[in-house]
N, C-alpha and C. Protein backbone atom coordinates (compact mmCIF):
# COMPACT_ATOMS: atom_id res chain seq x y z
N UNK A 1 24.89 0.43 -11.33
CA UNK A 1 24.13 0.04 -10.16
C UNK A 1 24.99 -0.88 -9.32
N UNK A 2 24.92 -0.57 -8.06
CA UNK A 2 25.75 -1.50 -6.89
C UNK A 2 25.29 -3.09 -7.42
N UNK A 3 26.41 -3.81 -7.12
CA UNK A 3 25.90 -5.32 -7.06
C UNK A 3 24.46 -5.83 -6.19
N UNK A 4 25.03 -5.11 -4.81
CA UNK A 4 23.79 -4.88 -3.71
C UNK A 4 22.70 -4.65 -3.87
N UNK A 5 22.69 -3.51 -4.61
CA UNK A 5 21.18 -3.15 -4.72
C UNK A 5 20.68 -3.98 -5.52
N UNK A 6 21.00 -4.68 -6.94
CA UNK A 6 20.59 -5.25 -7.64
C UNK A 6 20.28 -6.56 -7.30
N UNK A 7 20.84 -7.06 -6.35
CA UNK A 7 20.70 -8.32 -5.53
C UNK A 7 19.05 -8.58 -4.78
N UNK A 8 19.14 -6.99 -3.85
CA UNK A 8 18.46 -6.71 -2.78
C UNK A 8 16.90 -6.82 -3.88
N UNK A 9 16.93 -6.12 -5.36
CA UNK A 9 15.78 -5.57 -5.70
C UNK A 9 15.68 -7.55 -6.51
N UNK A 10 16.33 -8.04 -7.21
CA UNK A 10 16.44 -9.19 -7.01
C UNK A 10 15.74 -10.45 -6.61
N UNK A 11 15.49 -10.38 -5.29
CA UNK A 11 15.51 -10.84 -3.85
C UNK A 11 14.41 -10.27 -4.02
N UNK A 12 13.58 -9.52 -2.98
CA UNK A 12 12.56 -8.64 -3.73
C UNK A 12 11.51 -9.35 -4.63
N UNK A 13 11.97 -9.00 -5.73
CA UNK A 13 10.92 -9.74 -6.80
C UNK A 13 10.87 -10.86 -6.88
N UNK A 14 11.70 -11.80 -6.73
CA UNK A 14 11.11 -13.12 -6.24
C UNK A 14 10.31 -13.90 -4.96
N UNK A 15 10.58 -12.80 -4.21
CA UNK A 15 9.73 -13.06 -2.87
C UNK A 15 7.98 -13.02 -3.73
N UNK A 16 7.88 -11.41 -3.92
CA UNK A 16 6.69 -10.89 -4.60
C UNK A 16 6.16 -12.07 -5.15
N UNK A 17 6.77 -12.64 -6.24
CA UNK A 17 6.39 -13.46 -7.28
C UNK A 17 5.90 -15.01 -6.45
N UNK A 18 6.68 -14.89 -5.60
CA UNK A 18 6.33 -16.19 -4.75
C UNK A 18 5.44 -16.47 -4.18
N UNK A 19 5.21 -15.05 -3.56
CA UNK A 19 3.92 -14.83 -2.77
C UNK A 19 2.41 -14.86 -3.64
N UNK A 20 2.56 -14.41 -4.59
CA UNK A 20 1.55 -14.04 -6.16
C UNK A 20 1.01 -15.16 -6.33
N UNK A 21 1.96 -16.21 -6.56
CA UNK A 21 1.62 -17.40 -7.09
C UNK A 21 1.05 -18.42 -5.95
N UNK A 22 1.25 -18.10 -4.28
CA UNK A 22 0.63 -18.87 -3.80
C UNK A 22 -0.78 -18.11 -3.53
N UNK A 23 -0.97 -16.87 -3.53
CA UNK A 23 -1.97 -16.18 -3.05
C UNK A 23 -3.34 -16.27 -4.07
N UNK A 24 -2.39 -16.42 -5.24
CA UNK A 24 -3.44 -16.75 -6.71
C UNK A 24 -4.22 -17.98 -6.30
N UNK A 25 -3.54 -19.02 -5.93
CA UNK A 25 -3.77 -20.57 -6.15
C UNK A 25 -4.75 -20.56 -4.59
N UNK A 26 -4.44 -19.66 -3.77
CA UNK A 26 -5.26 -19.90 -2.61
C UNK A 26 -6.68 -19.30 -3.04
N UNK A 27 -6.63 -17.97 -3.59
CA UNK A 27 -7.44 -17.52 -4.21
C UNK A 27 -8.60 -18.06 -4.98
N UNK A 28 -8.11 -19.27 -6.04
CA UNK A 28 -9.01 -20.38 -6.54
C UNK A 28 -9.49 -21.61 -6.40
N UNK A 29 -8.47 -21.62 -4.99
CA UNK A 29 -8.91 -23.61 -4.32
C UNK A 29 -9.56 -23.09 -2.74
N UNK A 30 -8.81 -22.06 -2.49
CA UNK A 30 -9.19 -21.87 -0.58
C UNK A 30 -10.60 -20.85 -0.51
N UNK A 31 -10.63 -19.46 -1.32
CA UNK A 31 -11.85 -18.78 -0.90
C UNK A 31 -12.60 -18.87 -1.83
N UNK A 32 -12.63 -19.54 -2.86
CA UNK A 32 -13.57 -19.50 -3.91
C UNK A 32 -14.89 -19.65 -3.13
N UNK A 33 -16.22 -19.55 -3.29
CA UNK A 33 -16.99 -20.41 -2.52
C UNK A 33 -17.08 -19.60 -1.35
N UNK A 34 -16.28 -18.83 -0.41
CA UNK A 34 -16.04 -18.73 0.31
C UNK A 34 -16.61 -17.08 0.48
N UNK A 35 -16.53 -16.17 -0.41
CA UNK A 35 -16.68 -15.30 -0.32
C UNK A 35 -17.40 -14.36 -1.57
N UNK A 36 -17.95 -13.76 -1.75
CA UNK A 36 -18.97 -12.94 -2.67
C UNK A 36 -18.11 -12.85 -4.01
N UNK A 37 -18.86 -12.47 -4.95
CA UNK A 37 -18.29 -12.78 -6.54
C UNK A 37 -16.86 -11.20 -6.48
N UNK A 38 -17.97 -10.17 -5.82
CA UNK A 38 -16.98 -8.58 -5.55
C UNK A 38 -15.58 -8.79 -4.89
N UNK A 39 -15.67 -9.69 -3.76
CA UNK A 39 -14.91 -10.32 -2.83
C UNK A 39 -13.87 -10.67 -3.53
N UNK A 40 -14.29 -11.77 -4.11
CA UNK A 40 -13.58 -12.76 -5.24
C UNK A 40 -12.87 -11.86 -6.08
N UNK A 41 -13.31 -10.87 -7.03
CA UNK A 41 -12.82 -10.00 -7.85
C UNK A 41 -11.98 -9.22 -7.40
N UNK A 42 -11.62 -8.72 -6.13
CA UNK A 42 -11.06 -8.10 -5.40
C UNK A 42 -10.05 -8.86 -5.08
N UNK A 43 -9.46 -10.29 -5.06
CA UNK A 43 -8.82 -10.74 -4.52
C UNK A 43 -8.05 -11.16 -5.86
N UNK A 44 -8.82 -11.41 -6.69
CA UNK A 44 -7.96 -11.60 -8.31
C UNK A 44 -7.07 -10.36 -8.89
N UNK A 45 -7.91 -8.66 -8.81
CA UNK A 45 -6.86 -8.06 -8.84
C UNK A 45 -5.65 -7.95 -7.71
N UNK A 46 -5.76 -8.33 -6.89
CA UNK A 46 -4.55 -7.94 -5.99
C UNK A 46 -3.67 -8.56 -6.45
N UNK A 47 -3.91 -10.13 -7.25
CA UNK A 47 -2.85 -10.84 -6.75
C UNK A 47 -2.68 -10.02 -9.00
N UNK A 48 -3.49 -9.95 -9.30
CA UNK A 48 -2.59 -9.24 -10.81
C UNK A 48 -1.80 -8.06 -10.56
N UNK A 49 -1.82 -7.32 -9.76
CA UNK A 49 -1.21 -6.19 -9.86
C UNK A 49 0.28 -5.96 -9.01
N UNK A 50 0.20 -7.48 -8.21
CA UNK A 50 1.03 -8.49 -6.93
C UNK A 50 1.77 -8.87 -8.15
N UNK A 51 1.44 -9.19 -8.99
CA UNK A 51 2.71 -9.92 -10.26
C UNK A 51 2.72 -9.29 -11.43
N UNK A 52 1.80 -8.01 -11.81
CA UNK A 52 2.70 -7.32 -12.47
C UNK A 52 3.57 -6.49 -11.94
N UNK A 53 3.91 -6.18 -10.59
CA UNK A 53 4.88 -5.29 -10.32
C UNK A 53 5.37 -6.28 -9.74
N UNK A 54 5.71 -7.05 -8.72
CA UNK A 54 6.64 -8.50 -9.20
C UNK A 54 7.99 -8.25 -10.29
N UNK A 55 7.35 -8.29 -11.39
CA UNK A 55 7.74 -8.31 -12.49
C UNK A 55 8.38 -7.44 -13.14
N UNK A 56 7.39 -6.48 -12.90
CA UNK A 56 8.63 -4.95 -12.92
C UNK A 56 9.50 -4.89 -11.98
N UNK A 57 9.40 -5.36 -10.80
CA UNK A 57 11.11 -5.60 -10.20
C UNK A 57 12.22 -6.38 -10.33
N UNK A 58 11.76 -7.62 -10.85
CA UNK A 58 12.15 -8.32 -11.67
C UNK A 58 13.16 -7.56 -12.86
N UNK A 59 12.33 -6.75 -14.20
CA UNK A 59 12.72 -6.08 -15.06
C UNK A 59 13.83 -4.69 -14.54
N UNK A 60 13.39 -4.35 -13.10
CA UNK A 60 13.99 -3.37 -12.56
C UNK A 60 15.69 -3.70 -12.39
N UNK A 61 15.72 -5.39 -11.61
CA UNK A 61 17.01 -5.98 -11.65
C UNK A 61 17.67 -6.07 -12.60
N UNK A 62 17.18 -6.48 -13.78
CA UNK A 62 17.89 -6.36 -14.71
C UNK A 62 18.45 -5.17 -15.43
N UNK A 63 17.87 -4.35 -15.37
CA UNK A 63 18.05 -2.77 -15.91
C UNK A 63 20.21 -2.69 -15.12
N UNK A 64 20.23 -3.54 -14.50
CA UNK A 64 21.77 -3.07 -13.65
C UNK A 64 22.41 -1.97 -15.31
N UNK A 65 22.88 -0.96 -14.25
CA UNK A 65 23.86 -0.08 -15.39
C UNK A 65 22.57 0.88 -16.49
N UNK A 66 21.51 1.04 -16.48
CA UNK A 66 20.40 1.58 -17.29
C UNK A 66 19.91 2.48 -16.31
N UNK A 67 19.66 2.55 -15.09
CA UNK A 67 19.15 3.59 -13.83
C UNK A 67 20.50 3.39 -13.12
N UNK A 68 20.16 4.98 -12.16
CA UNK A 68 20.88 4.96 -11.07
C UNK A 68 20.78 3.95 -10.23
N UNK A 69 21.63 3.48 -9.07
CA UNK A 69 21.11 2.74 -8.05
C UNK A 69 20.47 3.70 -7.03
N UNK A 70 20.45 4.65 -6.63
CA UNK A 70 19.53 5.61 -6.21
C UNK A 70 18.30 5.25 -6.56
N UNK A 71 17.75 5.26 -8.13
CA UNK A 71 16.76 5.63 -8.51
C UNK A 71 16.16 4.07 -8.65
N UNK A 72 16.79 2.76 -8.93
CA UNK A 72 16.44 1.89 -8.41
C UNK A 72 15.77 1.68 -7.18
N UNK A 73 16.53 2.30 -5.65
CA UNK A 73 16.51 1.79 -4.54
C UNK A 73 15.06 2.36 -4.39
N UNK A 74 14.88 3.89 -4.80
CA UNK A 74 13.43 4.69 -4.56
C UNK A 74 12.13 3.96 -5.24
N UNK A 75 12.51 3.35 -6.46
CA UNK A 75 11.66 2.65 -7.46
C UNK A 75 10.85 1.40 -6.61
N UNK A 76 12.20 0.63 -6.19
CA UNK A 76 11.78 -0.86 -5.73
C UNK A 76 11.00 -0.30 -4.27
N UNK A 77 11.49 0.69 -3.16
CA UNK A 77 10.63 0.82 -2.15
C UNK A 77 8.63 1.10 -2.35
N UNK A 78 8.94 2.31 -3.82
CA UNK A 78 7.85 2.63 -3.84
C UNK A 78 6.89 1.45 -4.46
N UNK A 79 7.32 0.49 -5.07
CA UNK A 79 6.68 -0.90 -5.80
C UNK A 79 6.32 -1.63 -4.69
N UNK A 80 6.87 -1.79 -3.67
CA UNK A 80 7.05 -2.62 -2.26
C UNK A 80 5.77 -1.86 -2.21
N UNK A 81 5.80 -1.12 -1.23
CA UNK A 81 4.51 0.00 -0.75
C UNK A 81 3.41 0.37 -1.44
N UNK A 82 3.52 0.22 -2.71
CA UNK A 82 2.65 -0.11 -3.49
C UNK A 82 1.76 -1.55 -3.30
N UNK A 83 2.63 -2.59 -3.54
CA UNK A 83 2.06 -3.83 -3.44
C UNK A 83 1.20 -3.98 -2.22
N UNK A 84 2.38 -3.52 -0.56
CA UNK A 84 1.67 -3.61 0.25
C UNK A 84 0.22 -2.63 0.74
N UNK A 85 0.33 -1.60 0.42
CA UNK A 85 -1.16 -1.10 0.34
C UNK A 85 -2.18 -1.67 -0.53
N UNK A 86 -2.03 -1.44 -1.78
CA UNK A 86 -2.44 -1.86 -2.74
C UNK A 86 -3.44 -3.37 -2.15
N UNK A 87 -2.46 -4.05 -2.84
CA UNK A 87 -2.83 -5.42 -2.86
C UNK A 87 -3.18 -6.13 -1.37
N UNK A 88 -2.34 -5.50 -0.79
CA UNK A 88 -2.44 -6.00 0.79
C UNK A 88 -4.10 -5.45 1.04
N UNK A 89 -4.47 -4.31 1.04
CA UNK A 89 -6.00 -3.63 1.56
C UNK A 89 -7.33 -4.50 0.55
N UNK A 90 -6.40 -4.57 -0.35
CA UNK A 90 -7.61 -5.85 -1.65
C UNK A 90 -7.97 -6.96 -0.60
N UNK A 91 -6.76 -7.43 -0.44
CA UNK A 91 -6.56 -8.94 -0.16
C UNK A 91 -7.73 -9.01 1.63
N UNK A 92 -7.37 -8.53 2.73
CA UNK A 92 -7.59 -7.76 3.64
C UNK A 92 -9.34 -7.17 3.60
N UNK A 93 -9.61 -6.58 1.98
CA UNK A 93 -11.16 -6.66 2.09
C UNK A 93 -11.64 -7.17 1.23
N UNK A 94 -11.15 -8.14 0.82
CA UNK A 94 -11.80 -9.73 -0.09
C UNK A 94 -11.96 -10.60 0.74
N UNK A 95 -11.61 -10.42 2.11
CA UNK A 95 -11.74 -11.48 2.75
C UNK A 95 -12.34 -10.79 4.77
N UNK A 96 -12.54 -9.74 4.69
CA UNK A 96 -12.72 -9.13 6.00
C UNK A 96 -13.56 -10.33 6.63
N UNK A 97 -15.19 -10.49 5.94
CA UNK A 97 -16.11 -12.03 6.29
C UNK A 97 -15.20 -12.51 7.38
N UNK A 98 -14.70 -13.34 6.08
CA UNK A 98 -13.59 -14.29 7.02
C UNK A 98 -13.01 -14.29 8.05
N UNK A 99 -12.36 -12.94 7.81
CA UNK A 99 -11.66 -12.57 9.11
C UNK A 99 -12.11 -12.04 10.50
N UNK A 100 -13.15 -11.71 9.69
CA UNK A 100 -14.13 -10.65 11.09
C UNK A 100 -13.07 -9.38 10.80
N UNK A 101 -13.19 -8.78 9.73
CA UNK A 101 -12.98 -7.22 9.69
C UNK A 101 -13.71 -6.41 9.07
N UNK A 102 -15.09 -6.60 9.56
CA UNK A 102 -16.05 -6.10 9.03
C UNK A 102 -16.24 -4.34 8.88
N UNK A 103 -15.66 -4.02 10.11
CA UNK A 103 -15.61 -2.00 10.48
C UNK A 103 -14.52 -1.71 10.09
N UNK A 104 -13.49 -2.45 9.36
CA UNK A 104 -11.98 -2.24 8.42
C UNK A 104 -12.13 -2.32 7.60
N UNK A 105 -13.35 -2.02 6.94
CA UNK A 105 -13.84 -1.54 5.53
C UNK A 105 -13.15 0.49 5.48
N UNK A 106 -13.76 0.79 6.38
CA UNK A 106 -13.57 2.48 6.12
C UNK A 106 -11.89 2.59 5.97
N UNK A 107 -11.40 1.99 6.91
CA UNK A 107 -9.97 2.58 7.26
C UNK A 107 -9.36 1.59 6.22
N UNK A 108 -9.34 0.46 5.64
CA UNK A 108 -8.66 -0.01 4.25
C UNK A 108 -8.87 0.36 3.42
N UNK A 109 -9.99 0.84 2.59
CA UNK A 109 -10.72 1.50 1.40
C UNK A 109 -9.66 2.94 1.07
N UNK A 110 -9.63 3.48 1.87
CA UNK A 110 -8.71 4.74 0.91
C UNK A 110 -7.18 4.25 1.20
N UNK A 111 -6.64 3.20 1.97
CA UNK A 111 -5.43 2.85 1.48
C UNK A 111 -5.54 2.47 0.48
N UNK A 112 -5.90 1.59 -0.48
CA UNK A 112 -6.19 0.84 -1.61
C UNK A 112 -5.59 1.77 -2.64
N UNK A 113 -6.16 3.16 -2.87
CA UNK A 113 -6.02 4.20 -3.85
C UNK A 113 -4.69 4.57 -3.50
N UNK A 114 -4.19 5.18 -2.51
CA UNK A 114 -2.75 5.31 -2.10
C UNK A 114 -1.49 4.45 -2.68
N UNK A 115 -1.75 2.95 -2.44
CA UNK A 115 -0.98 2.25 -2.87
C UNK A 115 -0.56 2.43 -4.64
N UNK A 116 -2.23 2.69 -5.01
CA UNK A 116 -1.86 2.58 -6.29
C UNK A 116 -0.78 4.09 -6.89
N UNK A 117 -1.15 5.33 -6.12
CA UNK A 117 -0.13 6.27 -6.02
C UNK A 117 0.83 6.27 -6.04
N UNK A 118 1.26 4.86 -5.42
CA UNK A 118 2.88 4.95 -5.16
C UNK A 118 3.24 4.07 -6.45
N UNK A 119 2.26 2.97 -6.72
CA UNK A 119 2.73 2.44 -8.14
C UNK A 119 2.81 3.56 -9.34
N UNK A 120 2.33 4.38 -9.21
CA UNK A 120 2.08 5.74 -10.46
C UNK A 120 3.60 6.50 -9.87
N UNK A 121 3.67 6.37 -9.08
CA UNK A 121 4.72 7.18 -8.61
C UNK A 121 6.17 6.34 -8.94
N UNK A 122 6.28 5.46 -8.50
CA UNK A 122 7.59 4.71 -9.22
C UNK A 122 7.64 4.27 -10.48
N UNK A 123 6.17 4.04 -11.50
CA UNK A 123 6.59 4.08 -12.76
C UNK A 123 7.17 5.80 -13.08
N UNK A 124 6.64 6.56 -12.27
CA UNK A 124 7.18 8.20 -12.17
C UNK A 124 8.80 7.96 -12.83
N UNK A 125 9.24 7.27 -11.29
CA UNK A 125 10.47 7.72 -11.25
C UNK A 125 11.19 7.13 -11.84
N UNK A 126 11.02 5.89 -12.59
CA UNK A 126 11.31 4.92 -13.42
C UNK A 126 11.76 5.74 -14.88
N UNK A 127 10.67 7.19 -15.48
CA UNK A 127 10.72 7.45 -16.50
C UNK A 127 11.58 8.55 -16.42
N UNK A 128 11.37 9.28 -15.25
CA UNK A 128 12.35 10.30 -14.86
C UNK A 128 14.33 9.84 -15.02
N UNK A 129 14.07 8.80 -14.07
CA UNK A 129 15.63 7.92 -14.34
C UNK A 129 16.27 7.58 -15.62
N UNK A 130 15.30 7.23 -16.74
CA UNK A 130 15.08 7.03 -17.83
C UNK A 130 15.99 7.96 -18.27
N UNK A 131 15.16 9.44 -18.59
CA UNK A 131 15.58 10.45 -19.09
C UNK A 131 16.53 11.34 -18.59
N UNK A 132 16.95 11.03 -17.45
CA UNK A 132 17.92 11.91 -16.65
C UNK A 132 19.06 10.77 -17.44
N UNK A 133 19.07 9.35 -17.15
CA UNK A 133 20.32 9.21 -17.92
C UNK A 133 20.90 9.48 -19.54
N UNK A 134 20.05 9.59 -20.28
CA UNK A 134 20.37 9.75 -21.59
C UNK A 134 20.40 11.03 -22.32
């Protein structure tokens, strides 16, 4: 694997992780209270599924020399895009109230499932990489 890429994916997962950990903590001091128990629950998985793939990019960096950097670079985009649908459309309708995005219920709701596609999809390619090298 390029130095680069491993840097870039790196970089990457510590952003993720950064973000996780403040979004968690906002999650239990800023909207608690703030928004419905579903709301609430909705905003706890985002930020779990925000740091377990975090984490798998994290684990992804380290893999240097175990995957292609190809199959890295496809992995970490689809984890990215993952997170951001994913967790982003959670986060987005755990909190619409708040925001006044009340009619961005329809059009966030089936991103949500998508995102998680792309997480199914880069553990995909994760196993594929796997087995193509050995």
């Amino acid at each position: 694997m390029e130095a680069r890429t491993n840097q870039r994916t790196l970089a990457w997962a510590a952003a993720i992780l950064m973000l996780a950990v403040a979004l968690g903590a906002f999650g239990a001091h800023g909207i608690r209270g703030l928004v419905d128990a579903q709301s609430f629950h909705n905003w706890g998985t985002a930020v779990q599924y925000q740091f377990y793939h975090g984490l798998a990019l994290l684990g992804l960096a380290a893999l240097e020399g175990k995957l292609g950097s190809r199959v890295v670079s496809f992995v970490r985009i689809l984890f990215l895009l993952g997170i951001l649908c994913f967790c982003g459309s959670l986060y987005l309708l755990a909190t619409r109230d708040l925001l006044g995005l009340h009619g961005m219920a329809r059009v966030l709701g089936p991103i949500t499932p998508l995102g998680g596609l792309m997480f199914i999809a880069g553990w995909g390619a994760v196993l594929a990489g796997a087995l193509r090298r050995n």
